[in-house]
C-alpha atoms as a PDB file:
ATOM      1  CA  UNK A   1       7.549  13.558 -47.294  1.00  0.00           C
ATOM      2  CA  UNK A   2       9.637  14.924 -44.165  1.00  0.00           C
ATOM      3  CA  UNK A   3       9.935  12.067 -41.972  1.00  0.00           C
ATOM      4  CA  UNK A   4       9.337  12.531 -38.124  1.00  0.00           C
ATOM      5  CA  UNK A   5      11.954  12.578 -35.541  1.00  0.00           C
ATOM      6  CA  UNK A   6      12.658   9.725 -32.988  1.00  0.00           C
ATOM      7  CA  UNK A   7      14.539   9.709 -29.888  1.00  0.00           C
ATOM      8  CA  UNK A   8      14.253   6.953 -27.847  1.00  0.00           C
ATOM      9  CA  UNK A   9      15.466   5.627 -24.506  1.00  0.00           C
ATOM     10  CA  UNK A  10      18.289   3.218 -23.864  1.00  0.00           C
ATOM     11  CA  UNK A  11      15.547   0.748 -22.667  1.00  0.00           C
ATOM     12  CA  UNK A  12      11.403   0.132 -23.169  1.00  0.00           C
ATOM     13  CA  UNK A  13       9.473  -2.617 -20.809  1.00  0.00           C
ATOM     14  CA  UNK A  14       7.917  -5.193 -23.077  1.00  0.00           C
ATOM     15  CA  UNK A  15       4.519  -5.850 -22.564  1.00  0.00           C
ATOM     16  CA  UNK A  16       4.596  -3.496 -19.862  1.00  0.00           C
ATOM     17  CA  UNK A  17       7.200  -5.191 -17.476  1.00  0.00           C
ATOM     18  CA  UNK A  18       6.469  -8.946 -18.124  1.00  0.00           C
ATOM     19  CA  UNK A  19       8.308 -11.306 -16.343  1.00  0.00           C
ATOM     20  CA  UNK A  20       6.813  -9.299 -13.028  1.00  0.00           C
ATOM     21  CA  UNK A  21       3.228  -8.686 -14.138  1.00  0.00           C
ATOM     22  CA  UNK A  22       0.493 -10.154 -16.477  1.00  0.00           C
ATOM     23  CA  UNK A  23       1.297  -8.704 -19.959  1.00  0.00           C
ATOM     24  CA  UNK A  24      -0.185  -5.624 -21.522  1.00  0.00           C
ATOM     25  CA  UNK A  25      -2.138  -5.213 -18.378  1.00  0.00           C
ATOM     26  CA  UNK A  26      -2.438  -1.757 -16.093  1.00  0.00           C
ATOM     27  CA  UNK A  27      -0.290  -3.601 -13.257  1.00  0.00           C
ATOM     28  CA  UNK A  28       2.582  -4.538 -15.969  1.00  0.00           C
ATOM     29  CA  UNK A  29       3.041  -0.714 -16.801  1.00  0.00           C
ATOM     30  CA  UNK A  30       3.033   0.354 -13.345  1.00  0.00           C
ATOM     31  CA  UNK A  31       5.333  -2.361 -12.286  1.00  0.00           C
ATOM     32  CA  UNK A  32       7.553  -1.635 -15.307  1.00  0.00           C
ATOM     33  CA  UNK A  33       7.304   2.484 -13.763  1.00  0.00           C
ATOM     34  CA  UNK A  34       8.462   0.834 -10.341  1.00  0.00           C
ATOM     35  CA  UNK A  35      11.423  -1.031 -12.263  1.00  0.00           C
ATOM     36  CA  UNK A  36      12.423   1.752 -13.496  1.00  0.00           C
ATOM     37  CA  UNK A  37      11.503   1.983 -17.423  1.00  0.00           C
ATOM     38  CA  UNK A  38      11.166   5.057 -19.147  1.00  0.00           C
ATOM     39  CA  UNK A  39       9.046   3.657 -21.545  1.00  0.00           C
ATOM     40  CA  UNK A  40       6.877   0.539 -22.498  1.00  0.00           C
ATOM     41  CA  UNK A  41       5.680  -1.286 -25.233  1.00  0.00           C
ATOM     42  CA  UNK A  42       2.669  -2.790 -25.542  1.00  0.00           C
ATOM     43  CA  UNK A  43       0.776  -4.243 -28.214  1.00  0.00           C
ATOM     44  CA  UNK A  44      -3.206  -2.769 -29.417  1.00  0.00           C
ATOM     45  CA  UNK A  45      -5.647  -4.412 -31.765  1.00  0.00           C
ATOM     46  CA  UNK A  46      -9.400  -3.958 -32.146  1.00  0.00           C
ATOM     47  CA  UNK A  47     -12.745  -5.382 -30.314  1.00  0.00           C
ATOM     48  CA  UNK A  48     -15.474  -6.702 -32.666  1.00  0.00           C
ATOM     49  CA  UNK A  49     -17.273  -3.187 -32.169  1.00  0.00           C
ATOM     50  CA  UNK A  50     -14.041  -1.444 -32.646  1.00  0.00           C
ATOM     51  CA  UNK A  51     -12.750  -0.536 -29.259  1.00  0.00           C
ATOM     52  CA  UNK A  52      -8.604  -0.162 -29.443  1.00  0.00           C
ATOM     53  CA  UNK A  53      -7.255  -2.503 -26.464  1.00  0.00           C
ATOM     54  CA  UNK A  54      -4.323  -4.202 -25.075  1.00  0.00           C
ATOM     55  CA  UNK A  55      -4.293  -7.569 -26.185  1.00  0.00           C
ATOM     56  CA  UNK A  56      -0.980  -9.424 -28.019  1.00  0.00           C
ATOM     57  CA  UNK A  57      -2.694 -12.511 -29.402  1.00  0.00           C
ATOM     58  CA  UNK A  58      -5.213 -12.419 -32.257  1.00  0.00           C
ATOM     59  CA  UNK A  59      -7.403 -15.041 -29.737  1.00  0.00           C
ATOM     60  CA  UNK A  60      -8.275 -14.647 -25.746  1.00  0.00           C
ATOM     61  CA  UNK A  61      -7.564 -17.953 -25.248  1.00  0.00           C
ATOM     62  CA  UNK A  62      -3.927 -17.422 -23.380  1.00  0.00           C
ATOM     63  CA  UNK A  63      -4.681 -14.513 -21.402  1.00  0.00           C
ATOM     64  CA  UNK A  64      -7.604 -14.655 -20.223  1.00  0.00           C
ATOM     65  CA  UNK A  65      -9.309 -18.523 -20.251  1.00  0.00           C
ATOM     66  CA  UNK A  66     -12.106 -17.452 -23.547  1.00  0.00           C
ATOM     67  CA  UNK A  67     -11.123 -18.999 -26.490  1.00  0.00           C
ATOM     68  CA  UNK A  68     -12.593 -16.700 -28.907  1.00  0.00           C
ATOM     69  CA  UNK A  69     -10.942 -14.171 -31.394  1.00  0.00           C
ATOM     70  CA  UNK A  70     -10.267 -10.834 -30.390  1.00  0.00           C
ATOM     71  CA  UNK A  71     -11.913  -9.627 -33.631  1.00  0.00           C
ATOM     72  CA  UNK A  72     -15.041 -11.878 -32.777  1.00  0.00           C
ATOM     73  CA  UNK A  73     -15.514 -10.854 -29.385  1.00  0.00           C
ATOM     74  CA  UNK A  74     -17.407  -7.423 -27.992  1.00  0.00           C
ATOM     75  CA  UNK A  75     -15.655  -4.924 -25.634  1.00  0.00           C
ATOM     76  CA  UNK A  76     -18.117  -4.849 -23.306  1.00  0.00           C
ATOM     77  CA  UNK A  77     -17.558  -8.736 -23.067  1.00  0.00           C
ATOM     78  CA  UNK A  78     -13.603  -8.432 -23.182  1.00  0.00           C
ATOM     79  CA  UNK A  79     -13.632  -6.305 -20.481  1.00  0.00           C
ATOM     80  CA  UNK A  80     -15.028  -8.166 -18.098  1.00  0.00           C
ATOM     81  CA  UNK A  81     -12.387 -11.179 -18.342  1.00  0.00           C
ATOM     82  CA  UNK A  82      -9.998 -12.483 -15.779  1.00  0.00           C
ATOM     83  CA  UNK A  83      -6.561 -11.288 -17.591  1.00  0.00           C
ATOM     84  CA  UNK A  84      -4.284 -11.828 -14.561  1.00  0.00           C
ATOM     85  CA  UNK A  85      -5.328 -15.260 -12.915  1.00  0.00           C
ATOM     86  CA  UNK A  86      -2.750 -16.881 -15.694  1.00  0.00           C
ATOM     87  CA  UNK A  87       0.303 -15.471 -13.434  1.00  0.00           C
ATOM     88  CA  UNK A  88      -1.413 -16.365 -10.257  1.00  0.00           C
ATOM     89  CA  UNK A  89      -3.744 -15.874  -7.728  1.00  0.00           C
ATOM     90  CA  UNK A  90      -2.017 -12.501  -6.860  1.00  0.00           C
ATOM     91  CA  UNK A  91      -3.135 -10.996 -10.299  1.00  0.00           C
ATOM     92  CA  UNK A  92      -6.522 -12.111 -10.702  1.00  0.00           C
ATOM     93  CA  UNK A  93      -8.913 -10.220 -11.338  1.00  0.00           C
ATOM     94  CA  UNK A  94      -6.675  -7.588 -13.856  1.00  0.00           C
ATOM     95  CA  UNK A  95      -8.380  -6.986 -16.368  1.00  0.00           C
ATOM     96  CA  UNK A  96      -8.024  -5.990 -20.264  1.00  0.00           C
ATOM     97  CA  UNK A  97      -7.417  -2.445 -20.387  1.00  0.00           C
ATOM     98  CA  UNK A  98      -8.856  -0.144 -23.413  1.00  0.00           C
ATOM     99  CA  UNK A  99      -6.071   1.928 -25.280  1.00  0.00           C
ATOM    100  CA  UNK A 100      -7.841   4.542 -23.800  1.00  0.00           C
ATOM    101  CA  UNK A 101      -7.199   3.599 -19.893  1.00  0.00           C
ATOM    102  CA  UNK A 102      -3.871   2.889 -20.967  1.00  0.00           C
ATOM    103  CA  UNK A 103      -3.018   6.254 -21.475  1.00  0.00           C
ATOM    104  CA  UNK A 104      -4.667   7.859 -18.626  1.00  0.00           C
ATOM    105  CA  UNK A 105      -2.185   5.384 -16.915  1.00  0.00           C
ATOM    106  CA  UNK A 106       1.075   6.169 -18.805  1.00  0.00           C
ATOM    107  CA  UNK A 107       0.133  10.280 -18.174  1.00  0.00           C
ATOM    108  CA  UNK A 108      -0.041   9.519 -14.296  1.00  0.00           C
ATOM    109  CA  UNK A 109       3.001   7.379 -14.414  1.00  0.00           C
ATOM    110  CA  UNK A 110       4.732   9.941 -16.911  1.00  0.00           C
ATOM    111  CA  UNK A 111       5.763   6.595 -19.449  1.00  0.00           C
ATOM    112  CA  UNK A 112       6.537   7.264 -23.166  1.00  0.00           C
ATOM    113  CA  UNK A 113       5.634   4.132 -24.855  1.00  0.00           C
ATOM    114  CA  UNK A 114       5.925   2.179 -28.178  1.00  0.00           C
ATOM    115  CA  UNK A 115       2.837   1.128 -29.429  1.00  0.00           C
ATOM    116  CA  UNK A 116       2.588  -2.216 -31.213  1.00  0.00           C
ATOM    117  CA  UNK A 117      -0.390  -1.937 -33.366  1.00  0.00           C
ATOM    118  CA  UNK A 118      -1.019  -6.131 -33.533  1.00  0.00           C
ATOM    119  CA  UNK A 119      -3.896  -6.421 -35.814  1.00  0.00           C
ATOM    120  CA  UNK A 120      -6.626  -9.211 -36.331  1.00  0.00           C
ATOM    121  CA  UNK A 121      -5.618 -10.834 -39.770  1.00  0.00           C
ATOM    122  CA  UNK A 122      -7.302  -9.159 -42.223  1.00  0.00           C
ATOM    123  CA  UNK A 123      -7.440  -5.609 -40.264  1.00  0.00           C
ATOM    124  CA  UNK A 124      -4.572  -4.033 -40.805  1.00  0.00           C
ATOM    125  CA  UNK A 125      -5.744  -0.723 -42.097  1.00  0.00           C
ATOM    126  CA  UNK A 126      -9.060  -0.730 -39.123  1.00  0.00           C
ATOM    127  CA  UNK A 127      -6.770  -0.847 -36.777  1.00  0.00           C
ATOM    128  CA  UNK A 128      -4.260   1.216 -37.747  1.00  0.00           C
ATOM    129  CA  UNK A 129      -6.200   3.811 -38.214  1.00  0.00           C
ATOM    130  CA  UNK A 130      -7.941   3.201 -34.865  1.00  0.00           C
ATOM    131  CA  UNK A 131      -5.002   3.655 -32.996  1.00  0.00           C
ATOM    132  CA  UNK A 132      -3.559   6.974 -34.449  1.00  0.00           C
ATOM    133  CA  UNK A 133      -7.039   8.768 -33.925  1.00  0.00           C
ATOM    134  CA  UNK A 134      -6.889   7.705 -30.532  1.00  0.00           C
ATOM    135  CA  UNK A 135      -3.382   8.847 -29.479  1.00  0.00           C
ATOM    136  CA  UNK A 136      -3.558  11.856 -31.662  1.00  0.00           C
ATOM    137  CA  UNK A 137      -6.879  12.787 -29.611  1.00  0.00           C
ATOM    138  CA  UNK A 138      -5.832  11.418 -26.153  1.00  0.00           C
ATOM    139  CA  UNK A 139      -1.931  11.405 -25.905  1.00  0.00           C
ATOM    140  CA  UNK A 140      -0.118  13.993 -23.700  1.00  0.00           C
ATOM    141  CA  UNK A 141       1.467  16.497 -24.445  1.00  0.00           C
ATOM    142  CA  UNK A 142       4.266  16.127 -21.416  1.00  0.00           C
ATOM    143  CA  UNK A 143       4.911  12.845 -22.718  1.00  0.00           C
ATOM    144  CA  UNK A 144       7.510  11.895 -25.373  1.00  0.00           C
ATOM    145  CA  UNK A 145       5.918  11.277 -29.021  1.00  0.00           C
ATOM    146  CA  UNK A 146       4.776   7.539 -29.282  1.00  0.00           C
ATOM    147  CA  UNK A 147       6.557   5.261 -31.644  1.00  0.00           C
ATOM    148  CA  UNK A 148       4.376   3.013 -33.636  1.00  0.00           C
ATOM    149  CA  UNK A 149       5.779  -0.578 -34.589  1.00  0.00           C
ATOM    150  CA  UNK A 150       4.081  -3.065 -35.870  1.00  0.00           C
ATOM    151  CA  UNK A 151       5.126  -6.902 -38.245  1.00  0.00           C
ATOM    152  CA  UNK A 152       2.596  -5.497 -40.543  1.00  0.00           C
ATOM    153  CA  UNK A 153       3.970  -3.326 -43.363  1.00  0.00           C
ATOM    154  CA  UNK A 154      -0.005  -2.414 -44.592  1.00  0.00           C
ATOM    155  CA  UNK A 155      -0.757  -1.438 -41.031  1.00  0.00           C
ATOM    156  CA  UNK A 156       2.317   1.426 -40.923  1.00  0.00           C
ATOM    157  CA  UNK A 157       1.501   2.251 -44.170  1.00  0.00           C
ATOM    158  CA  UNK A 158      -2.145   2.795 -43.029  1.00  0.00           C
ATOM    159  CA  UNK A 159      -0.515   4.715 -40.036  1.00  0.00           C
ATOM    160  CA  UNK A 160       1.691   6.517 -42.237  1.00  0.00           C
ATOM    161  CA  UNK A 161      -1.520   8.338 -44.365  1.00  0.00           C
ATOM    162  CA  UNK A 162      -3.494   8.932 -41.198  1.00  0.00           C
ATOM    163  CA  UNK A 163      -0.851  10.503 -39.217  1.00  0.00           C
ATOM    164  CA  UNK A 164       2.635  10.970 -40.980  1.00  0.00           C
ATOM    165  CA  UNK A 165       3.627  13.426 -37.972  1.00  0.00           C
ATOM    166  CA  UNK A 166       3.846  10.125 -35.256  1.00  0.00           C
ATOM    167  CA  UNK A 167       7.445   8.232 -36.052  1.00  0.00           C
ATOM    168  CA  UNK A 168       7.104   4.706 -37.304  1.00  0.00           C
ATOM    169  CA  UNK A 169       9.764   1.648 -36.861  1.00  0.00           C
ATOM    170  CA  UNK A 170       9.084  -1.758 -38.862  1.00  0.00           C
ATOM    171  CA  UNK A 171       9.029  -5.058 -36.924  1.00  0.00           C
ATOM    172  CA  UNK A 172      11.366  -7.598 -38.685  1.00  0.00           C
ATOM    173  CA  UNK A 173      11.955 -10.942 -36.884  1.00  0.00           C
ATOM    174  CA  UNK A 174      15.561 -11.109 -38.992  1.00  0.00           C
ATOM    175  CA  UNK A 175      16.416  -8.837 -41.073  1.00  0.00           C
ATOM    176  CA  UNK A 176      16.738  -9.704 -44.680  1.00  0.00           C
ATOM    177  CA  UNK A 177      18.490  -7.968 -47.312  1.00  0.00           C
ATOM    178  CA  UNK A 178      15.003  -6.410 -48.129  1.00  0.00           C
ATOM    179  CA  UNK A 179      14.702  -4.745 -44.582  1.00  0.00           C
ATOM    180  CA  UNK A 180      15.633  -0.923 -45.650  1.00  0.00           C
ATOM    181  CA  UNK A 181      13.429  -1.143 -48.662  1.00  0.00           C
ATOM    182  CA  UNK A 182      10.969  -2.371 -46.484  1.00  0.00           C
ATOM    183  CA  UNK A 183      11.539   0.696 -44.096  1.00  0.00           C
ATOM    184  CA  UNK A 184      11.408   3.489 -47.033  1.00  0.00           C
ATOM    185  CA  UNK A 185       7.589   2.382 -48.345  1.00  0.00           C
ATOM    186  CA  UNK A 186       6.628   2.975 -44.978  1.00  0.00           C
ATOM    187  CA  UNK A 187       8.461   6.029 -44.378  1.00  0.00           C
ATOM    188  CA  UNK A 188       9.936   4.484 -40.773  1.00  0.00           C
ATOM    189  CA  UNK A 189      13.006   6.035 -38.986  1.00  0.00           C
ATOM    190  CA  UNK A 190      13.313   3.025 -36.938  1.00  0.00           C
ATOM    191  CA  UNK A 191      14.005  -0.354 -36.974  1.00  0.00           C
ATOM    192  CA  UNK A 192      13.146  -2.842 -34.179  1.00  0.00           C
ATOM    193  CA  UNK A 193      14.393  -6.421 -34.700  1.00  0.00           C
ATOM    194  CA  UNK A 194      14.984  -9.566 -32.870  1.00  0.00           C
ATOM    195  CA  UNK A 195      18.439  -9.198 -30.695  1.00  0.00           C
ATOM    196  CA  UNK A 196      18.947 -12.766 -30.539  1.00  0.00           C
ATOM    197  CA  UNK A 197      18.912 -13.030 -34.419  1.00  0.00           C
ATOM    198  CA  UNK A 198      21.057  -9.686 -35.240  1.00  0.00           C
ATOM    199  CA  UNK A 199      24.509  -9.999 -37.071  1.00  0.00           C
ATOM    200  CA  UNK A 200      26.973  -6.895 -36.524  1.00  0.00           C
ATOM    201  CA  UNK A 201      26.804  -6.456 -40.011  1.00  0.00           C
ATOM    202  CA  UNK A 202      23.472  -5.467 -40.150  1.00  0.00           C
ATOM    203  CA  UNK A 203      23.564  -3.793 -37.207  1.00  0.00           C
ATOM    204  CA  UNK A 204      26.431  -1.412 -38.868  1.00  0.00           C
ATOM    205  CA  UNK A 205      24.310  -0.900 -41.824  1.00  0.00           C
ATOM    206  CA  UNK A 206      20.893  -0.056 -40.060  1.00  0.00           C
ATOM    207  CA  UNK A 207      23.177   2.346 -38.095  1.00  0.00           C
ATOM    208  CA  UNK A 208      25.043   3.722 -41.240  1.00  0.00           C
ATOM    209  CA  UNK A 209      21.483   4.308 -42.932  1.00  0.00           C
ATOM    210  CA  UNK A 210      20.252   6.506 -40.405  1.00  0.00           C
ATOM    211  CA  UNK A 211      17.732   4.108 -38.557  1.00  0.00           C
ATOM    212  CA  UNK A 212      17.297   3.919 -34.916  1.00  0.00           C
ATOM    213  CA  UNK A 213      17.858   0.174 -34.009  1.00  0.00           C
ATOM    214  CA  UNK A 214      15.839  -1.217 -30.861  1.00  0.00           C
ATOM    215  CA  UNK A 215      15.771  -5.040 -30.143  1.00  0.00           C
ATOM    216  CA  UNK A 216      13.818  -7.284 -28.481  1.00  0.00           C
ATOM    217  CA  UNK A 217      13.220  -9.471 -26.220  1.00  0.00           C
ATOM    218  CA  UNK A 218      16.420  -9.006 -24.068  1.00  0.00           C
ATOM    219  CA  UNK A 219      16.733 -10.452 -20.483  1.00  0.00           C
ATOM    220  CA  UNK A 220      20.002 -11.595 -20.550  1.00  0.00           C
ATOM    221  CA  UNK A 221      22.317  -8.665 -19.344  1.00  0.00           C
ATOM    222  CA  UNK A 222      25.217 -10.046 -21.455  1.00  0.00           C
ATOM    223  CA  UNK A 223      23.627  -9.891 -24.776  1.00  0.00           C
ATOM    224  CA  UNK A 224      22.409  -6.851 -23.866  1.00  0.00           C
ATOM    225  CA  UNK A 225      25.858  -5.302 -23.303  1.00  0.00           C
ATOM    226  CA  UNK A 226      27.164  -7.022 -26.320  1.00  0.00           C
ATOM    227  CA  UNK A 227      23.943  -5.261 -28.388  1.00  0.00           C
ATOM    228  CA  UNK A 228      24.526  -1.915 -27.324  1.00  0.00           C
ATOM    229  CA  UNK A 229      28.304  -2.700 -28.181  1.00  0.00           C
ATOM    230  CA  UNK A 230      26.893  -3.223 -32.331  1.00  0.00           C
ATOM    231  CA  UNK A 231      25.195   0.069 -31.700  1.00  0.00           C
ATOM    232  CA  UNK A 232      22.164  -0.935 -30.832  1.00  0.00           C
ATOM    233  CA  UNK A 233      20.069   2.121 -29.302  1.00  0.00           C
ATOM    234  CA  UNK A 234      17.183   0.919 -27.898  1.00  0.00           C
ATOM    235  CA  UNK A 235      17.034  -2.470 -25.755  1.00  0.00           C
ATOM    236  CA  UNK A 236      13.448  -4.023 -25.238  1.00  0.00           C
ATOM    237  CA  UNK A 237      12.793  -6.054 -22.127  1.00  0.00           C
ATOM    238  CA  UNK A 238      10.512  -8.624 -19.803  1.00  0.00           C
ATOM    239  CA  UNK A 239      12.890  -7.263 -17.254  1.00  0.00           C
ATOM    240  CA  UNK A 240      13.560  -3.805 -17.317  1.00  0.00           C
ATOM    241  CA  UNK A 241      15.557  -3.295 -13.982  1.00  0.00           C
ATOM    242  CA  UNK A 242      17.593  -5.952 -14.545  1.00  0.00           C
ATOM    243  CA  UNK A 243      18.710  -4.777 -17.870  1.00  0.00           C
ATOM    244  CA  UNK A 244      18.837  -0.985 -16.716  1.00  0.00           C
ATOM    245  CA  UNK A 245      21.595  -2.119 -14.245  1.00  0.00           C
ATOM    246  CA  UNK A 246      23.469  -3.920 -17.327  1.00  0.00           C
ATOM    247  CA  UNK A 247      23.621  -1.318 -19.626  1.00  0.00           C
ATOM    248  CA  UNK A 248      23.761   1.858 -17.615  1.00  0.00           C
END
């Protein structure tokens, strides 16, 4: 199997643009836009009827006030929830957007993005699956190919079979001595990893083995210099223009 390309930016806003905006929400990836960001990342996962949405945890309960599961709960009643009131009263009222509105939003704000596909335990292959129809129907073709991530090695496999074409990068907390063969039964040609928890080492040999390397969560504009000193190419980040100034 010929594995896709990747080219990434020097820097993706996590969750949208996080510390400024409630997470995965429509006002996060335009506030990212305004930050400057070139890309987001944002995390997708699957309504109880199936509807692809924005939503990080497997339960409701920290976002938006309902503690339910995300896998219990209808779209129709997920959409109506309050998920900005948890960052204040000048956010409430945001609500949970579908993958769908999401990328009617990143095609007006011309944003590439890295999807997280986050699934329900259990629904790793649903949800997969769910996501690649939906960007290979609905993504735009002035924007940048989509990278899919996710912790779940059955969900990119899943991804891999529906749609080998879209470029896949596993989601390792720390990487392990197992992380490349991890990265080959997937068929990714990235690797996104905690910055706070990467050695030089490793970064060397991610870099040697052909990977793209992106990190996450980085707010502090030191590390961040430091990690694109190992090589690092991609930096993920709550605050995107404060980073973008650090690094260039």
């Amino acid at each position: 199997m010929s594995l896709p390309s990747l080219s990434l930016p020097r820097l993706i806003g996590h969750r949208g643009a996080a510390a400024y905006a409630p997470e995965n929400t429509l006002s996060s990836l335009r506030e990212a836009r305004r930050r400057g960001a070139p890309w987001v990342e944002f995390d997708v996962n699957l309504s109880a009827d199936d509807v692809p949405l924005l939503m990080h945890d497997a339960r409701l309960t920290r976002t938006t006030g309902l503690d339910q599961p995300v896998a219990a709960t209808s779209w129709a009643d997920i959409e109506r929830l309050d998920a900005g009131a948890w960052m204040g009263a000048a956010f409430a009222g945001e609500r949970v957007p579908s993958l769908e509105k999401a990328i009617a939003a990143l095609a007006a704000l011309g944003l590439g993005a890295n999807v997280e596909i986050k699934p329900s335990p259990g629904r790793e292959d649903e949800v997969a699956r769910a996501v690649v129809a939906m960007l290979r129907r609905l993504w735009p073709a002035h924007l940048p190919t989509p990278l899919l991530s996710s912790f779940k090695d059955a969900a990119l496999a899943a991804a891999r079979d529906a749609a080998p074409e879209l470029p896949r990068a596993i989601l390792i907390d720390e990487l392990q001595d197992d992380w490349r063969d991890r990265a080959q039964a997937v068929a990714a040609v990235g690797v996104n990893t905690n910055g706070g928890k990467l050695a030089v080492a490793r970064a060397a040999a991610v870099k040697a083995a052909g990977y793209k390397l992106s990190v996450y969560t980085i707010n502090d504009p030191a590390l961040a210099r430091d990690l694109v000193a190992m090589g690092v190419d991609c930096v993920i980040t709550d605050v995107p223009d404060i980073i973008a100034a650090a690094i260039g």
